[in-house]
N, C-alpha and C. Protein backbone atom coordinates (compact mmCIF):
# COMPACT_ATOMS: atom_id res chain seq x y z
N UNK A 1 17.47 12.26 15.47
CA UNK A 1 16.31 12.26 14.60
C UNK A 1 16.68 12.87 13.26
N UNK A 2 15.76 12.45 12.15
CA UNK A 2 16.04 13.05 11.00
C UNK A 2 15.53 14.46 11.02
N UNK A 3 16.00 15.14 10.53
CA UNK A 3 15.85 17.25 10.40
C UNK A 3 15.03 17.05 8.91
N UNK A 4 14.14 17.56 8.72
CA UNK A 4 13.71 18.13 7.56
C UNK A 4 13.43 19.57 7.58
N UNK A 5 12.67 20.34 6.44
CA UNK A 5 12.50 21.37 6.47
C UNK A 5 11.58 21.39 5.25
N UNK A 6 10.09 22.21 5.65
CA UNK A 6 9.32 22.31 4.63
C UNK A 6 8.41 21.25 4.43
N UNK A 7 9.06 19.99 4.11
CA UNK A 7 8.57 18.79 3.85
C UNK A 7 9.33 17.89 3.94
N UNK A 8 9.01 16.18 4.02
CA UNK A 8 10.08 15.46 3.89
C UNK A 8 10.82 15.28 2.27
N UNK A 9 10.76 15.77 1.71
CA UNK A 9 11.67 16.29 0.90
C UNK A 9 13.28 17.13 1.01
N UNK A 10 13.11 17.93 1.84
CA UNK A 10 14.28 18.57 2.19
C UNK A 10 14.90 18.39 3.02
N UNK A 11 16.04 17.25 3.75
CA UNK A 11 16.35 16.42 4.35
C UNK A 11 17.44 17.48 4.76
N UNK A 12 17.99 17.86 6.13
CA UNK A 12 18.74 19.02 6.80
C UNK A 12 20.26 17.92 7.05
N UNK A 13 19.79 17.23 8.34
CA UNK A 13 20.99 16.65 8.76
C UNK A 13 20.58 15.79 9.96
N UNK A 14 21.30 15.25 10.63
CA UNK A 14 20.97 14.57 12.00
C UNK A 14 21.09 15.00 13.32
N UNK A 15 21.95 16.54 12.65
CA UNK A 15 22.60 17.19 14.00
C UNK A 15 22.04 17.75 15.03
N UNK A 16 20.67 18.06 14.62
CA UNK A 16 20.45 19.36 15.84
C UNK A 16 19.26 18.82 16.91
N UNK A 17 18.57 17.37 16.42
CA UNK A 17 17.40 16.49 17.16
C UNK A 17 17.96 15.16 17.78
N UNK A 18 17.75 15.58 18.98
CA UNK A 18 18.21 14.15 19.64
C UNK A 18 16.96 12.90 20.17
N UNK A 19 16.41 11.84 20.02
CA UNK A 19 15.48 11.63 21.25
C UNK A 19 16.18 11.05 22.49
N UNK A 20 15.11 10.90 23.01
CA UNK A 20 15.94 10.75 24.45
C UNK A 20 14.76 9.98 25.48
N UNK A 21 15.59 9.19 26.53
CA UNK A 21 14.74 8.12 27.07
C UNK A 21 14.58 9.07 28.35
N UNK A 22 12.86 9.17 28.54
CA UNK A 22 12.52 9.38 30.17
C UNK A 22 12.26 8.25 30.95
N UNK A 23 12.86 8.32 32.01
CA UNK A 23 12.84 6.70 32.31
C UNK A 23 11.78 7.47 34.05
N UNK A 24 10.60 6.93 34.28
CA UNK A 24 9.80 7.05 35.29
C UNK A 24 9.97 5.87 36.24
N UNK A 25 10.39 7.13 37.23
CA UNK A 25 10.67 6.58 38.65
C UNK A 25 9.95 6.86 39.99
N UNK A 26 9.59 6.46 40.24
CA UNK A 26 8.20 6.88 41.17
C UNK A 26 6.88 7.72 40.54
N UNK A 27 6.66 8.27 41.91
CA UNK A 27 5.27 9.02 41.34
C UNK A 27 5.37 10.42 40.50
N UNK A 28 6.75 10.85 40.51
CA UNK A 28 6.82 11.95 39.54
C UNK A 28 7.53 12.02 38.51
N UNK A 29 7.31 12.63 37.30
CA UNK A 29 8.03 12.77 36.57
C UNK A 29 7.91 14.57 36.10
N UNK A 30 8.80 14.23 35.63
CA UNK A 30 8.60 16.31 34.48
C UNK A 30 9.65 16.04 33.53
N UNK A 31 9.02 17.53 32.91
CA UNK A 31 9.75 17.28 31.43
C UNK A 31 11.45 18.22 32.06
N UNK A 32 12.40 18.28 31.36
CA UNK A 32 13.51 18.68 31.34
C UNK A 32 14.05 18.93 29.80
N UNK A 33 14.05 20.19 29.12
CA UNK A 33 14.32 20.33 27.39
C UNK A 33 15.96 20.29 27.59
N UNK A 34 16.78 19.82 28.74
CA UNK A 34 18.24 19.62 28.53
C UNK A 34 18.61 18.50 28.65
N UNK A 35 19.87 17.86 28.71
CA UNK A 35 19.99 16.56 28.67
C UNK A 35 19.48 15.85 29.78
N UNK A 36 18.86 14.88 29.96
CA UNK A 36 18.46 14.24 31.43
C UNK A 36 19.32 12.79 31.37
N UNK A 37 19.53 12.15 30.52
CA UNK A 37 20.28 10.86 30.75
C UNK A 37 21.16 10.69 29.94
N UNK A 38 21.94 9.67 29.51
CA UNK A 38 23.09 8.92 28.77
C UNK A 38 22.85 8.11 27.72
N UNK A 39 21.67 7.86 27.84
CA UNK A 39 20.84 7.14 26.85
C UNK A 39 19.92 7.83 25.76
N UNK A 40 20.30 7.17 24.52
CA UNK A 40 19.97 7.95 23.33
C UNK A 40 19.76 7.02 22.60
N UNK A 41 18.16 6.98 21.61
CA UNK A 41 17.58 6.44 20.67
C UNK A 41 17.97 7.07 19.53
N UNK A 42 18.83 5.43 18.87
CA UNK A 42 19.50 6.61 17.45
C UNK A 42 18.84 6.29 16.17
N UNK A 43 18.37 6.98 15.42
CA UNK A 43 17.54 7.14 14.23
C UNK A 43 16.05 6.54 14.53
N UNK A 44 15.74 7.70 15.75
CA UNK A 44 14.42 7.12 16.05
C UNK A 44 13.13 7.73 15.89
N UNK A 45 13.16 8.90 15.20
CA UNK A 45 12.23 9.88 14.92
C UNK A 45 13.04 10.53 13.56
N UNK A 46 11.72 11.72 13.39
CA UNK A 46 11.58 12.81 12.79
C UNK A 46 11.49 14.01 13.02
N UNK A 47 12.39 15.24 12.57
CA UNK A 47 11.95 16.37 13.23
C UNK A 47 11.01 17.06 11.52
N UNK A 48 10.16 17.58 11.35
CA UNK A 48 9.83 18.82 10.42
C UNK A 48 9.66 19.79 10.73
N UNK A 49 10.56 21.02 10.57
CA UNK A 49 10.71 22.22 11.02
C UNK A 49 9.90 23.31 9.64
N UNK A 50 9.08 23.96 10.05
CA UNK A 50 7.94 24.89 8.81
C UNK A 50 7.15 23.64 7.99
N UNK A 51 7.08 22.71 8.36
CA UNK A 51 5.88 21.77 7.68
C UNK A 51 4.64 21.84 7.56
N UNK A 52 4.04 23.24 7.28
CA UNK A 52 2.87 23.56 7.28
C UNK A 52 1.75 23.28 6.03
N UNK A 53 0.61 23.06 6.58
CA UNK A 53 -0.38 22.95 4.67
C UNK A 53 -0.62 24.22 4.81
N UNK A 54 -1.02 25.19 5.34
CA UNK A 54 -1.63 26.21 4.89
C UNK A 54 -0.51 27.50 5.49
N UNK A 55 -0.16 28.66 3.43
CA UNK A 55 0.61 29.77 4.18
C UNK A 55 0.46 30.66 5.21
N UNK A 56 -0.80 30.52 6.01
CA UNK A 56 -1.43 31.40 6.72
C UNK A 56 -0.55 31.07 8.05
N UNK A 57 -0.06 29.30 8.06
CA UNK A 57 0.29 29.41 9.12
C UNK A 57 2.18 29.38 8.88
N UNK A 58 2.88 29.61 8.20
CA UNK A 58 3.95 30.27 7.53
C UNK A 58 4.07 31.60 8.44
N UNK A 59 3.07 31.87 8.19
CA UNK A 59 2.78 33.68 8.33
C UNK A 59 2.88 33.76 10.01
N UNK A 60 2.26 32.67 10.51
CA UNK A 60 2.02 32.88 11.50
C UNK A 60 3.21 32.29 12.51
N UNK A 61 3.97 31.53 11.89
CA UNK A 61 5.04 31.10 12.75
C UNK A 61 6.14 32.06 12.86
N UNK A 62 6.45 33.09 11.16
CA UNK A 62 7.50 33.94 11.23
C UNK A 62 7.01 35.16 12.21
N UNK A 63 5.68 35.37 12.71
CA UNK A 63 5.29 36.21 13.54
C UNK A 63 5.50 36.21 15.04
N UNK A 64 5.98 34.99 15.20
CA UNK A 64 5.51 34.27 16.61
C UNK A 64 6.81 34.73 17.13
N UNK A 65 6.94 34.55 18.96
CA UNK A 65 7.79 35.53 19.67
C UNK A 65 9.23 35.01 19.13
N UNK A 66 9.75 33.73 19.01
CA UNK A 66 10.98 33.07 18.74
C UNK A 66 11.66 33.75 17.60
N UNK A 67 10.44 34.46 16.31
CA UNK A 67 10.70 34.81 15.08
C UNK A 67 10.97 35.66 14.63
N UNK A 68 10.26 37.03 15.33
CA UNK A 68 9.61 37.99 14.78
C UNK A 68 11.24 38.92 15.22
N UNK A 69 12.72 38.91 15.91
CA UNK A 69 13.72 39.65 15.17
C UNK A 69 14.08 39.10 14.00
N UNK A 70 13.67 38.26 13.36
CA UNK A 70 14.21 38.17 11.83
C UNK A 70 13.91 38.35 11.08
N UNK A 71 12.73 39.43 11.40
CA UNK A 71 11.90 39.67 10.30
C UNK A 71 12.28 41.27 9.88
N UNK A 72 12.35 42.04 11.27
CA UNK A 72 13.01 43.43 11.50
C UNK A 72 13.17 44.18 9.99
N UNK A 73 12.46 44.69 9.42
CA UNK A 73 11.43 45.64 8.47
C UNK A 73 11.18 45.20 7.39
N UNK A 74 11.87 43.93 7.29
CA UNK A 74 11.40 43.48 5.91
C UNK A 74 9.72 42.58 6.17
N UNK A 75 9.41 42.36 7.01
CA UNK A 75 8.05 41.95 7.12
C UNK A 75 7.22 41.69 5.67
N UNK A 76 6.97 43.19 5.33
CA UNK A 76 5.89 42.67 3.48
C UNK A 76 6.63 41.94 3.15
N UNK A 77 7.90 42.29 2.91
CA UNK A 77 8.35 41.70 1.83
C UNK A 77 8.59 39.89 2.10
N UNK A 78 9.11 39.38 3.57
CA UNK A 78 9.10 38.36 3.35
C UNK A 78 7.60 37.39 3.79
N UNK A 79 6.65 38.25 4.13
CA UNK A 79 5.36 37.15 4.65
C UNK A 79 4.69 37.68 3.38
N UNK A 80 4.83 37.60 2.40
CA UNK A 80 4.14 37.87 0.77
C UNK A 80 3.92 36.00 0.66
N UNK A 81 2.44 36.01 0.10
CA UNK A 81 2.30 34.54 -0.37
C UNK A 81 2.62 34.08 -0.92
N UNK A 82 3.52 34.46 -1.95
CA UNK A 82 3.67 34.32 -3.76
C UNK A 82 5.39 34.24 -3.13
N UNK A 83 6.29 34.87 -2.47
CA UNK A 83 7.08 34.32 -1.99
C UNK A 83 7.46 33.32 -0.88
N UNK A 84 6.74 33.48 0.06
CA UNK A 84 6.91 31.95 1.21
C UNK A 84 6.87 30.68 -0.47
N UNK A 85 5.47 30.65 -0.85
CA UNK A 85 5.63 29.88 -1.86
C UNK A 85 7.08 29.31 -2.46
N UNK A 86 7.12 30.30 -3.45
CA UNK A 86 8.80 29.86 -3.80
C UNK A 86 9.95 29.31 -3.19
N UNK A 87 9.96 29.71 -1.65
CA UNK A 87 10.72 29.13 -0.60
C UNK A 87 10.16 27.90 -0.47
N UNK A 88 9.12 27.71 -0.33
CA UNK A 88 9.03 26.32 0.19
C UNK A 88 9.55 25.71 -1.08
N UNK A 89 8.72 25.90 -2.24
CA UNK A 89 10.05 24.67 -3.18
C UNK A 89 11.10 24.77 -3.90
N UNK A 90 11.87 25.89 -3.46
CA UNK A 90 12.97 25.88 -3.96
C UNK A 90 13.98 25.40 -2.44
N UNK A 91 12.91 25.17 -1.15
CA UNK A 91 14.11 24.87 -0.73
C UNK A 91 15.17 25.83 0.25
N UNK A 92 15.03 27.27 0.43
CA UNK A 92 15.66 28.37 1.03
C UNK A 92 15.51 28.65 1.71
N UNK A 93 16.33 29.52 2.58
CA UNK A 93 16.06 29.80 3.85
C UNK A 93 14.91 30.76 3.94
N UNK A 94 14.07 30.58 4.64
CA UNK A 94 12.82 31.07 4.73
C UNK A 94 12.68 33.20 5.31
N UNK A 95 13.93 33.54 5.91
CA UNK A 95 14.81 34.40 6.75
C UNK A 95 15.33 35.13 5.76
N UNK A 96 15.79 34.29 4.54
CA UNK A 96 16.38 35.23 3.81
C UNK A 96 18.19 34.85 5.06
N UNK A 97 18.48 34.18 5.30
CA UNK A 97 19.64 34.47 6.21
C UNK A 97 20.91 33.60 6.24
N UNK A 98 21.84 33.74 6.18
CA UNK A 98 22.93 32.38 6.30
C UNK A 98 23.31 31.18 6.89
N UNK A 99 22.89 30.32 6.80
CA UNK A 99 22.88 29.07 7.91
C UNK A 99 23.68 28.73 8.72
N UNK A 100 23.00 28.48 10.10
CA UNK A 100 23.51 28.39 11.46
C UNK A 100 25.32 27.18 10.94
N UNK A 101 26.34 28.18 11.44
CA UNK A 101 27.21 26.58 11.44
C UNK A 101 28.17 27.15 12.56
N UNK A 102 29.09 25.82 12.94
CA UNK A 102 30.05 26.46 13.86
C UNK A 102 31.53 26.27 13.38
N UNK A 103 31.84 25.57 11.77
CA UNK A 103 32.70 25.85 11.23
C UNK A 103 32.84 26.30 9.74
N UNK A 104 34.07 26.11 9.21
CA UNK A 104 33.89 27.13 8.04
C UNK A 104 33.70 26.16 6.81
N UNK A 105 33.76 24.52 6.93
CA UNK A 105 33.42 23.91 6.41
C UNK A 105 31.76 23.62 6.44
N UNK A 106 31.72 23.47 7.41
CA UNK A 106 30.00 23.26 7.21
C UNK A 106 29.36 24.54 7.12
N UNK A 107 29.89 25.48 7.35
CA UNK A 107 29.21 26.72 6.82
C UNK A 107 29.16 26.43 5.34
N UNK A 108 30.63 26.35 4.43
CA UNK A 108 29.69 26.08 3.36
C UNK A 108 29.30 25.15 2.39
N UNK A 109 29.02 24.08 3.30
CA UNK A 109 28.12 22.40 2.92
C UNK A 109 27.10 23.43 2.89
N UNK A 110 26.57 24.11 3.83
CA UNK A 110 25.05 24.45 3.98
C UNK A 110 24.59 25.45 3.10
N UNK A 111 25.62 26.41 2.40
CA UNK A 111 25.24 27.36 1.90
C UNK A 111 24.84 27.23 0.70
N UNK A 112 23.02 28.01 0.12
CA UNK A 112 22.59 27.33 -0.90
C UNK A 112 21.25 26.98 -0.47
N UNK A 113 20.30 26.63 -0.90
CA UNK A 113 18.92 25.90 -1.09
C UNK A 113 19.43 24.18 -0.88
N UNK A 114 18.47 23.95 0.10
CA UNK A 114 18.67 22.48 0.57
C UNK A 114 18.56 21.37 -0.68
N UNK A 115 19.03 20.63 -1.00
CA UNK A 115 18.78 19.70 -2.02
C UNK A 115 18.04 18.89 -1.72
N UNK A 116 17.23 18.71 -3.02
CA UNK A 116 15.96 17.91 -2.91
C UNK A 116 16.31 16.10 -2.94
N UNK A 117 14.90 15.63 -2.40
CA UNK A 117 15.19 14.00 -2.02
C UNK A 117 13.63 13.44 -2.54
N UNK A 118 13.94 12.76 -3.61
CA UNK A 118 12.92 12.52 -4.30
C UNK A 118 12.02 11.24 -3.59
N UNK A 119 12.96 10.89 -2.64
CA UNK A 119 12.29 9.06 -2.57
C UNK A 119 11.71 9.08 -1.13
N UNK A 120 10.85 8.29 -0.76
CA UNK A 120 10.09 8.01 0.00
C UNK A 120 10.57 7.23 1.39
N UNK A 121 11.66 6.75 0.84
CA UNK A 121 12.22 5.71 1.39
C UNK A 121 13.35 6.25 2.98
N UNK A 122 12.20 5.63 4.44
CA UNK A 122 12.50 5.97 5.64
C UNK A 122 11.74 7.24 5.89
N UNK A 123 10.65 7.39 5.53
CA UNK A 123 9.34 8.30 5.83
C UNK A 123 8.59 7.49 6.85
N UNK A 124 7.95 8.42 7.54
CA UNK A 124 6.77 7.45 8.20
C UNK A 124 5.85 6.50 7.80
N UNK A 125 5.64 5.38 7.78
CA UNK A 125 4.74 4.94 7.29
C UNK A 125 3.39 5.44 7.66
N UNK A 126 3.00 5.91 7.95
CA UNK A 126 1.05 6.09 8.22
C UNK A 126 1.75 7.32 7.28
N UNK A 127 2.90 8.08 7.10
CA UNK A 127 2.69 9.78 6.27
C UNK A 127 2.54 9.11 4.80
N UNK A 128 3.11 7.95 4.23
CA UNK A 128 3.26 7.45 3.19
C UNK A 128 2.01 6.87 2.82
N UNK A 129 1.42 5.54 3.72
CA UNK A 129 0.23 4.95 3.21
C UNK A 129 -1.10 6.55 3.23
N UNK A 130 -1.04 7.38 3.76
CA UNK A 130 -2.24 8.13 3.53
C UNK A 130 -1.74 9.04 2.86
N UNK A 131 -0.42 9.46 1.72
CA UNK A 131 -0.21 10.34 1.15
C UNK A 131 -1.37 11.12 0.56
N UNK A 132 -2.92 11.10 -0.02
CA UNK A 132 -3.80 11.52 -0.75
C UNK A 132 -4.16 12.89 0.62
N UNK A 133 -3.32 12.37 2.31
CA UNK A 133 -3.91 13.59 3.10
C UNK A 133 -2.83 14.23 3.34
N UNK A 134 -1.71 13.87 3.24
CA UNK A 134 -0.37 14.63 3.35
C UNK A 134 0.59 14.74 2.29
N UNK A 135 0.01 14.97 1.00
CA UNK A 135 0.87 15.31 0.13
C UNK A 135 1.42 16.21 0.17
N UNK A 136 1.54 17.87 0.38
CA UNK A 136 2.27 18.68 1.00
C UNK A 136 3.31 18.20 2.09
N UNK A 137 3.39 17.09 2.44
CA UNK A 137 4.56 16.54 3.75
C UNK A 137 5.54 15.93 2.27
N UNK A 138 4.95 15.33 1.08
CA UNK A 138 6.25 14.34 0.73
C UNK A 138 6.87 15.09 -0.48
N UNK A 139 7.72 14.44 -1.05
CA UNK A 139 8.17 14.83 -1.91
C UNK A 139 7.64 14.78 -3.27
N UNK A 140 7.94 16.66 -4.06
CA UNK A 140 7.06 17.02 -4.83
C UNK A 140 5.72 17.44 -4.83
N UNK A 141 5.37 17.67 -3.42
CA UNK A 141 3.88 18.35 -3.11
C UNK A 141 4.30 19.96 -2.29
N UNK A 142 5.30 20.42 -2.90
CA UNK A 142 5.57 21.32 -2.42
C UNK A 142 4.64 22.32 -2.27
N UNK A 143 3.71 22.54 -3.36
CA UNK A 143 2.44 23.58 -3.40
C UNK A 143 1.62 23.58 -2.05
N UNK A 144 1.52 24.95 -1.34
CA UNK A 144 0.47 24.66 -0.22
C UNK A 144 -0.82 25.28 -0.60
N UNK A 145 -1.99 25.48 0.67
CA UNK A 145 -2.87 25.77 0.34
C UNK A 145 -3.33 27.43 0.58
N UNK A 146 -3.93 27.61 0.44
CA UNK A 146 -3.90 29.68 1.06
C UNK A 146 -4.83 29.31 1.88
């Protein structure tokens, strides 16, 4: 799947979202978040990771149990509105932190504010035809709401 971040504007990579086929076989099924088959849908989704309209819920994701060691005393300083803001359109790591890599080359492809992607082009269509309700999702609606 495609990785964004913020919005579809900030386009990550392909690496870290896979989809994946549940194939139902009798009367049960369940979910499994590790690999379950061999079969893989390629460029078949979207991931948006912090795609929020409102900073409240910014606030509320860097709070949440997954988050809240990366916040470890800087808290004011990084859940301030006036800065999440700036992160979202400039693009940065939201952490304040160095991006995940497992070599020393892609460590530093990544290092830096994500570069922006002006065009529309391979967005969802229903996110595109109703842009007037998801302008904060595309590119250049970086502004959210309080």
């Amino acid at each position: 799947m495609r990785n964004y971040m913020y919005s579809y504007e900030f386009y990550i990579d392909k690496s870290l979202w896979q989809a994946q086929i549940h194939k139902y076989e009798g009367p049960e099924t369940y979910y499994r978040h590790g690999k379950s088959t061999d079969l893989v849908l390629s460029d078949s989704g979207w991931h948006c990771s912090f795609c929020f309209r409102y900073l409240a819920d910014f606030v509320f994701k860097a709070k949440a149990y997954s988050h809240t060691d990366r916040l470890q005393g800087s808290e004011k300083e990084l859940l301030d509105p006036s800065r999440i803001q700036k992160v979202i359109c400039e693009g940065s790591d939201f952490f304040g932190m160095l991006p995940e890599a497992y070599s020393w080359k892609e460590f530093v492809a990544k290092v830096g504010n994500l570069p922006k992607d002006g065009s529309a082009v391979g967005l969802p269509k229903y996110l595109v035809e109703n842009a007037d309700r998801f302008r904060f999702l595309l590119p250049g609606g970086c502004v959210r709401e309080s």
